[in-house]
Protein backbone atom coordinates (compact mmCIF):
# COMPACT_ATOMS: atom_id res chain seq x y z
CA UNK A 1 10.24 -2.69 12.68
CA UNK A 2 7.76 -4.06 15.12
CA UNK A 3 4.49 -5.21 14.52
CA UNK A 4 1.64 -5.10 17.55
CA UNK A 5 -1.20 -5.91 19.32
CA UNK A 6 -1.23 -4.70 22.62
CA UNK A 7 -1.97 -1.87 24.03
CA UNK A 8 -2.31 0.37 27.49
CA UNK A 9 -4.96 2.82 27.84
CA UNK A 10 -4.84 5.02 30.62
CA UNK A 11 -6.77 9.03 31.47
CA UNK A 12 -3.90 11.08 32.45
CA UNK A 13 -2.26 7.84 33.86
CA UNK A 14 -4.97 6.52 35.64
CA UNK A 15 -7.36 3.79 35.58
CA UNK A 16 -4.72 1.90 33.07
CA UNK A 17 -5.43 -1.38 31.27
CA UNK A 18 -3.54 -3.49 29.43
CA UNK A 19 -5.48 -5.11 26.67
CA UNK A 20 -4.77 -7.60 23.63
CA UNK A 21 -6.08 -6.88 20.33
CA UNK A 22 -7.85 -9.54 18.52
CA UNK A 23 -5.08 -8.98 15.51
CA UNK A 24 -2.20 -6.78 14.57
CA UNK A 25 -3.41 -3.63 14.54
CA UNK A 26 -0.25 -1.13 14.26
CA UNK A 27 2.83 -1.46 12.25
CA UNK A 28 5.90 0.53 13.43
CA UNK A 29 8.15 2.22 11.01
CA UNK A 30 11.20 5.05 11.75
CA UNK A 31 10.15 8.24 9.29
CA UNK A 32 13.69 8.23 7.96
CA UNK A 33 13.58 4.42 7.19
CA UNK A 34 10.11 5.03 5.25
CA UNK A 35 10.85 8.45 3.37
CA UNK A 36 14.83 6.83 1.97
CA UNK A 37 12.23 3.46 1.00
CA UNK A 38 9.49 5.95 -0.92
CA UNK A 39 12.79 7.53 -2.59
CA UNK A 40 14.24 4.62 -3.79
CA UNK A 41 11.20 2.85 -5.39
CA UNK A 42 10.32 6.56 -6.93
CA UNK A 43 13.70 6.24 -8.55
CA UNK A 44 13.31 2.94 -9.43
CA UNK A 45 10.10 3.26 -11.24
CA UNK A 46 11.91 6.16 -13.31
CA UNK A 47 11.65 9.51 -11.13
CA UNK A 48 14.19 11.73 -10.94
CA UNK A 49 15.42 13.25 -7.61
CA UNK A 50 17.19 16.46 -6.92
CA UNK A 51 17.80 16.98 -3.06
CA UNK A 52 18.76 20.00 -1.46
CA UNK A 53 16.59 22.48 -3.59
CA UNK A 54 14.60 24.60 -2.00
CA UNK A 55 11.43 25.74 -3.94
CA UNK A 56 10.99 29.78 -4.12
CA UNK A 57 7.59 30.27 -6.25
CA UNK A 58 5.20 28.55 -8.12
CA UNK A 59 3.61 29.78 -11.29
CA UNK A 60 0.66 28.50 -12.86
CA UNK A 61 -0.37 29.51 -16.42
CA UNK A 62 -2.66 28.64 -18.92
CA UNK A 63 0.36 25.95 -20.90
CA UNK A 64 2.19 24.97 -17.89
CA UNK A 65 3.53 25.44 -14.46
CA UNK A 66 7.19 27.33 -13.53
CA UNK A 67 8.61 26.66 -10.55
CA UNK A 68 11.72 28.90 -9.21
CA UNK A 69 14.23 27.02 -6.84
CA UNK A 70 17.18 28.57 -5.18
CA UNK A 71 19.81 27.94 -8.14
CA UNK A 72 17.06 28.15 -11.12
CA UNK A 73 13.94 27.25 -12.09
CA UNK A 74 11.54 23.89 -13.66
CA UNK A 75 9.05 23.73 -15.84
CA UNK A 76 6.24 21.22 -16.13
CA UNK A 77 3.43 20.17 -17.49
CA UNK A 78 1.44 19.84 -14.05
CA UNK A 79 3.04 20.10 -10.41
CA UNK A 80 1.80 18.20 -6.85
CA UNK A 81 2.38 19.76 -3.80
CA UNK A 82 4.17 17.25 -1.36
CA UNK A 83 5.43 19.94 0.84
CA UNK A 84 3.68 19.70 4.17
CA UNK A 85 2.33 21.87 6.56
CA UNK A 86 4.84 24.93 6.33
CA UNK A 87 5.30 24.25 2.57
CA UNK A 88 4.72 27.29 -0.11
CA UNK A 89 2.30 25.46 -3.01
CA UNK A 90 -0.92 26.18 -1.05
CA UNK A 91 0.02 29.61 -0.50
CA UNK A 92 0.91 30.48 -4.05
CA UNK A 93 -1.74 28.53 -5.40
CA UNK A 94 -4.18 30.65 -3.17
CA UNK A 95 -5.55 27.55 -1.38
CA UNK A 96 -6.56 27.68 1.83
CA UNK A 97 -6.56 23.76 2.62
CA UNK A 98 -6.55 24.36 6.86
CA UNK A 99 -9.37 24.69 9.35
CA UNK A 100 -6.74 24.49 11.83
CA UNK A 101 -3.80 23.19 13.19
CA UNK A 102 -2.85 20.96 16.01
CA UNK A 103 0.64 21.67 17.89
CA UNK A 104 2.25 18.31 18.90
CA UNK A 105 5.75 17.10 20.39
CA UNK A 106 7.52 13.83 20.44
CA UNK A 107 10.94 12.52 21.79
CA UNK A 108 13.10 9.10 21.50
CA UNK A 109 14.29 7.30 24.78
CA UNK A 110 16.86 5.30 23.62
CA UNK A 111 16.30 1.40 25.06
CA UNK A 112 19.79 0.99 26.62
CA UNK A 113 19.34 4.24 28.66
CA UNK A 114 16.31 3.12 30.34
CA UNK A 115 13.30 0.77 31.35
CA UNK A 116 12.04 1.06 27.51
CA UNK A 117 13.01 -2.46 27.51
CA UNK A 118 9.59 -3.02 29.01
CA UNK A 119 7.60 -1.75 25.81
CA UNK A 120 9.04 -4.32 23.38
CA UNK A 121 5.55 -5.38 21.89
CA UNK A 122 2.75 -3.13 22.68
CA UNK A 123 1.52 0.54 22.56
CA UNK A 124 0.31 2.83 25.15
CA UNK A 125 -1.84 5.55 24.51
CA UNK A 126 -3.57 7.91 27.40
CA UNK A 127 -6.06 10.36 27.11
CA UNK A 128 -6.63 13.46 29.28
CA UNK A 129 -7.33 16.97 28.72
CA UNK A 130 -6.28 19.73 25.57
CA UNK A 131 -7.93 17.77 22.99
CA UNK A 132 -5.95 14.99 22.28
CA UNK A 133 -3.75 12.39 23.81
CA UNK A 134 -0.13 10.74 24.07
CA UNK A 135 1.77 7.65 23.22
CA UNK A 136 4.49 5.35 23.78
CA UNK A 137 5.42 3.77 20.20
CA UNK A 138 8.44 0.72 20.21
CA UNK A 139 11.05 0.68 17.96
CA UNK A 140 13.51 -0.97 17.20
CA UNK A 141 16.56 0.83 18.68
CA UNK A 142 14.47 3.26 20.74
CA UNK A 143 10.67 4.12 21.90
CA UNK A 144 8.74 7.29 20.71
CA UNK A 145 6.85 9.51 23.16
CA UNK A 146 4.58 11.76 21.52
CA UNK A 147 1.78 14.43 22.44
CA UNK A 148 -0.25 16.49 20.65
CA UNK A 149 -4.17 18.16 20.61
CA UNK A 150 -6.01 21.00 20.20
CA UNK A 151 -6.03 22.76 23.60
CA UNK A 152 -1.82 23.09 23.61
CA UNK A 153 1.05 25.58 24.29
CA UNK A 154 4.15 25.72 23.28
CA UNK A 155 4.29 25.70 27.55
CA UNK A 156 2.06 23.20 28.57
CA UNK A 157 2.85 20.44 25.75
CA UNK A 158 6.38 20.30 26.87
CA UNK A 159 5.35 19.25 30.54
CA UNK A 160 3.26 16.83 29.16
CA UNK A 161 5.44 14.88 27.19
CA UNK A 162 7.30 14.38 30.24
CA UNK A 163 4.07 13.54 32.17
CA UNK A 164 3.14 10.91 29.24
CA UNK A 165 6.64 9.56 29.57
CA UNK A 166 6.42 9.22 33.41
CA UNK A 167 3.34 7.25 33.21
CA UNK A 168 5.21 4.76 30.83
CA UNK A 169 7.67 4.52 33.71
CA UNK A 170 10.14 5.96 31.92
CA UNK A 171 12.79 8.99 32.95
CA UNK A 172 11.42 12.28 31.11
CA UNK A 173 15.24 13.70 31.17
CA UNK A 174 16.39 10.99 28.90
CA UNK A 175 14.38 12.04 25.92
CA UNK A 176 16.32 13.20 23.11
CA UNK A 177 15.55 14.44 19.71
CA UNK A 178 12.73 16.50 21.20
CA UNK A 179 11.00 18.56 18.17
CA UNK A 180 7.54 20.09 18.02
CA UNK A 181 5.52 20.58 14.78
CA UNK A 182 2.09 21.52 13.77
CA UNK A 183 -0.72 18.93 12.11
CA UNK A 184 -2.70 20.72 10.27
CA UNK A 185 -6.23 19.40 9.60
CA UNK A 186 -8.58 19.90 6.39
CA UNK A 187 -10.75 22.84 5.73
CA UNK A 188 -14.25 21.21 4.52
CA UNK A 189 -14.78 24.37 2.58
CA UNK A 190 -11.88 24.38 0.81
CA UNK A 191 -10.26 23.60 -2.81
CA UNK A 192 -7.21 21.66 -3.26
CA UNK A 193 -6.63 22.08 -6.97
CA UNK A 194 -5.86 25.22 -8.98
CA UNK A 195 -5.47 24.64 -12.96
CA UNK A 196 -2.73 22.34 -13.19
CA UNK A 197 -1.44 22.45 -9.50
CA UNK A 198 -2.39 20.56 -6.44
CA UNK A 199 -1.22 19.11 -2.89
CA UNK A 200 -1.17 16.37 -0.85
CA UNK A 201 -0.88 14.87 2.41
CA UNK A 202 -0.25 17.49 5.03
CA UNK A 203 0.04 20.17 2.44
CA UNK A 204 -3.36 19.77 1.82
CA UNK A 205 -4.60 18.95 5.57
CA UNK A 206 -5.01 15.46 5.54
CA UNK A 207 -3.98 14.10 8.67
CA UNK A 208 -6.94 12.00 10.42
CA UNK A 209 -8.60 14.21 13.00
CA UNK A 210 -9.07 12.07 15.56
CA UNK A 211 -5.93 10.19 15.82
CA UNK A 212 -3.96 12.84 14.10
CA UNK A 213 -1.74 10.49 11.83
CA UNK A 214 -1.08 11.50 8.45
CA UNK A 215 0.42 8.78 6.32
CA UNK A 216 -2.54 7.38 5.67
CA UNK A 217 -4.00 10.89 4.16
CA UNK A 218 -0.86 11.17 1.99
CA UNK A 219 -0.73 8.08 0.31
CA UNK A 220 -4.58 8.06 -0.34
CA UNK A 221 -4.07 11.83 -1.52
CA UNK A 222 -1.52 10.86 -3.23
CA UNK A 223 -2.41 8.28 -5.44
CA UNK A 224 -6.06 10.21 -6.50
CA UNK A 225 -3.31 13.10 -7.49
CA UNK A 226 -1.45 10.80 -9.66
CA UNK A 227 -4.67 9.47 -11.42
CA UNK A 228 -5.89 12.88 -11.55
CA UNK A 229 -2.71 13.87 -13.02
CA UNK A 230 -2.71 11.06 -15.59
CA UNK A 231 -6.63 11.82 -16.77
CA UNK A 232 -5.51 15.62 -17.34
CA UNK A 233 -2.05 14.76 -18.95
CA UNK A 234 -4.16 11.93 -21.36
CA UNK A 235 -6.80 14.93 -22.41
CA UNK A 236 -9.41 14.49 -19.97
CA UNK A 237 -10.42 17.71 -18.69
CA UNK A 238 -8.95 21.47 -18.59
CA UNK A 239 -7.77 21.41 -15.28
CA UNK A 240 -7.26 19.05 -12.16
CA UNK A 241 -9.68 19.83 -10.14
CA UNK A 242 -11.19 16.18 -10.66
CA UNK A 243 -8.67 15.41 -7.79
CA UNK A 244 -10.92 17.13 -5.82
CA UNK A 245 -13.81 15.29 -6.96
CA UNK A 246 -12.37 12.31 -6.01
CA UNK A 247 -11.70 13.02 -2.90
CA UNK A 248 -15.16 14.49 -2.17
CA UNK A 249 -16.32 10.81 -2.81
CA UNK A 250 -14.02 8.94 -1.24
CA UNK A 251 -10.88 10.26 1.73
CA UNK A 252 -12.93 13.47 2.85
CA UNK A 253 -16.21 12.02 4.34
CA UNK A 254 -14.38 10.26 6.64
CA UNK A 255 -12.23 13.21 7.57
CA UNK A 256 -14.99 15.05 8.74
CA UNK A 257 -16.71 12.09 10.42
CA UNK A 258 -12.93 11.56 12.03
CA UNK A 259 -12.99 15.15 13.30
CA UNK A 260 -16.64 14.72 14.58
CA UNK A 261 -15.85 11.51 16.58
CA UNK A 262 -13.15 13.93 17.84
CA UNK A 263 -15.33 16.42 19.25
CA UNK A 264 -16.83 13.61 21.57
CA UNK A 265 -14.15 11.62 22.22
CA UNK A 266 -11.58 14.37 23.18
CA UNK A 267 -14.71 16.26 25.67
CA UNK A 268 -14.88 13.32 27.33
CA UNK A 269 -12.49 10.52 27.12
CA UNK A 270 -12.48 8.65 30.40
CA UNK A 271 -16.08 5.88 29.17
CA UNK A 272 -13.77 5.64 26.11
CA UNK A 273 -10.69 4.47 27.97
CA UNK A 274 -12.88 2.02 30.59
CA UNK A 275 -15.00 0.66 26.98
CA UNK A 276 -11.16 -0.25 26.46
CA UNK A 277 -11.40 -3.57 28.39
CA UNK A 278 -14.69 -4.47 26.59
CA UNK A 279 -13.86 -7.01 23.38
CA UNK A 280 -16.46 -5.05 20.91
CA UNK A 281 -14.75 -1.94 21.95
CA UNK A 282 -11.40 -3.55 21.27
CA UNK A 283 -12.75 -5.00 18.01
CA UNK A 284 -14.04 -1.62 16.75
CA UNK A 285 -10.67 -0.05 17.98
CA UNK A 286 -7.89 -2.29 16.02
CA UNK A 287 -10.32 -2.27 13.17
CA UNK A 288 -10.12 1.56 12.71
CA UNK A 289 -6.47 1.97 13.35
CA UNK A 290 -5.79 -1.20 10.49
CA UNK A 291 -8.48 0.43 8.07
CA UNK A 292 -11.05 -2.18 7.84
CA UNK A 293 -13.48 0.36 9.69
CA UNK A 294 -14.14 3.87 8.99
CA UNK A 295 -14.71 6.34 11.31
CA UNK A 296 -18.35 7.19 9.52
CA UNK A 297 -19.32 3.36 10.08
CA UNK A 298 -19.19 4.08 13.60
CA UNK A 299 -21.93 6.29 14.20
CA UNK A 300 -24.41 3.89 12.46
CA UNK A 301 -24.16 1.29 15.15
CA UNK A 302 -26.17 3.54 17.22
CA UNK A 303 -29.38 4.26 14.51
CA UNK A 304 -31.69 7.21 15.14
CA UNK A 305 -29.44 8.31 18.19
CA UNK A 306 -26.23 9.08 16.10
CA UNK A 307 -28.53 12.46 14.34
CA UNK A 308 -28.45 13.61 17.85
CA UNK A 309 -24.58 13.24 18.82
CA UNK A 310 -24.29 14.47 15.26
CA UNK A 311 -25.78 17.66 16.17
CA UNK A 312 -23.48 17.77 19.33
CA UNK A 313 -20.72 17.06 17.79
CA UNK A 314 -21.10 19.43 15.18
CA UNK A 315 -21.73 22.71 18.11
CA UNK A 316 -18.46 21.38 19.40
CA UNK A 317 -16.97 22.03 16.15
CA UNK A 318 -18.31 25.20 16.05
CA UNK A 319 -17.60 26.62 19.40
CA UNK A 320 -14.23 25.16 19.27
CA UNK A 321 -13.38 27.37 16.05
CA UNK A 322 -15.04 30.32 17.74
């Protein structure tokens, strides 16, 4: 729907700046647009989709899987987990995928009701306190306001998406579609397979830490589940639990790199937001959001020194999950 490369930074509205990426570095997309698209080319390729069921229990034995629904029941050969953060697989699997998770809120300002006109082709994003941040997202009928981090209540989050929407220059009491919802974030300690059952995507915590967006999680989740899937269904292996292999080697590294830039970045945001107007900074910035750099490549710019904010990072874990 709208593809960008600008963006405001601002701490808690302040010192703002208005900056130009060196490329695209965000493409927008409506939820319901994406999720009817995914549908379609699942049906397409063959899959077959029954709506409006509502999955009871899950059942794993030794020669298959039984899932109960409310009118009935399935049986298969192998089941994935696709059903969030409030979903049931993890909990009758016995899987314990969270280390915690994150309340956020968002809203729509519809662009004929206000100045949203103004935020046609870039992003703002401003940092402050509770762990986390807000943004201002265009699309195409409408912008997105959105807040979320660590240090939220259901009180205090709700003021705040007004505040973020303020500093936009927007009018807080023409947000609609308000809803609030959890991110949960990945337990390094945990499994995400259990004989022939796994999860995915927010079901299994993968959200990104420090920006807290989860698409990219699912679809990486996602397609080591199918080829973990395919391996078992083909004879390889007693169980699936070399989906979690895979993603010791590959999407959770970076998770808990993600979460450690988090610790720092969250404590103390306001160098981050002023390094905003530097072009490295803005370099290193759109390269993360597009994927072409990972949050554990950024440590290693800084050599022996990163072992140190390692170490800090890592107490600010801690103490945050005491």
């Amino acid at each position: 729907e709208r593809s960008v490369s600008e963006a405001t930074f601002s701490f808690r509205g302040r010192r703002r700046s208005r900056v130009s990426m060196p490329t695209t570095f965000i493409h927008m997309t409506q939820r319901s647009h994406l999720d009817a698209y995914l549908v379609e080319q699942a049906v397409r390729a063959g899959a077959e989709f029954r709506d409006g069921q509502t999955a009871r229990s899950i059942d794993v034995e030794r020669g298959g899987v039984t899932v109960r629904v409310t009118e009935g029941m399935y049986q298969a050969e192998t089941v994935i987990g696709a059903d969030g953060a409030n979903g049931i697989t993890s909990r009758c699997l016995g899987l314990h995928p969270f280390s915690e998770t994150v309340p956020a809120i968002e809203g729509n300002i519809r662009r004929a009701n206000s100045r949203s006109g103004e935020w046609e082709d870039h992003v703002a994003l401003d940092f402050g306190p509770a762990g986390g941040y807000g943004w201002l997202f265009p699309k195409t009928d409408h912008v997105n306001v959105w807040v979320g981090g660590w240090g939220f209540t259901g009180t205090t989050i709700r003021a705040e998406l007004g505040r973020v929407a303020r500093v936009c220059g927007l009018n807080p009491t023409e947000l609609t579609a308000i809803q609030g919802h959890l991110i949960p974030l990945h337990n390094p300690a945990s499994v995400l397979s259990y004989g022939r059952a796994l999860v995915v995507g927010d079901a299994a915590g993968m959200a990104d830490p420090l920006s807290y967006e989860g698409i990219y999680g699912a679809v990486v989740s996602a397609k080591m589940a199918a080829m973990a899937v395919l391996r078992f269904l083909g004879g390889e292996g007693e169980d699936l639990s070399g989906y979690d292999r895979a993603l010791d080697r590959t999407l959770l590294p970076e998770l808990i790199a993600a979460r450690r830039l988090r610790s720092i970045l969250y404590r103390a945001p306001s160098p981050f937001v002023a390094a905003a107007r530097m072009p490295i900074a803005r370099r290193y910035f759109a390269g993360l959001f597009r994927g072409e750099i990972k949050a554990s490549d950024l440590p290693k710019k800084l050599g022996p020194l990163r072992h140190l904010l390692y170490r800090w990072a890592d107490h600010e874990i801690a103490r945050h999950e005491r």
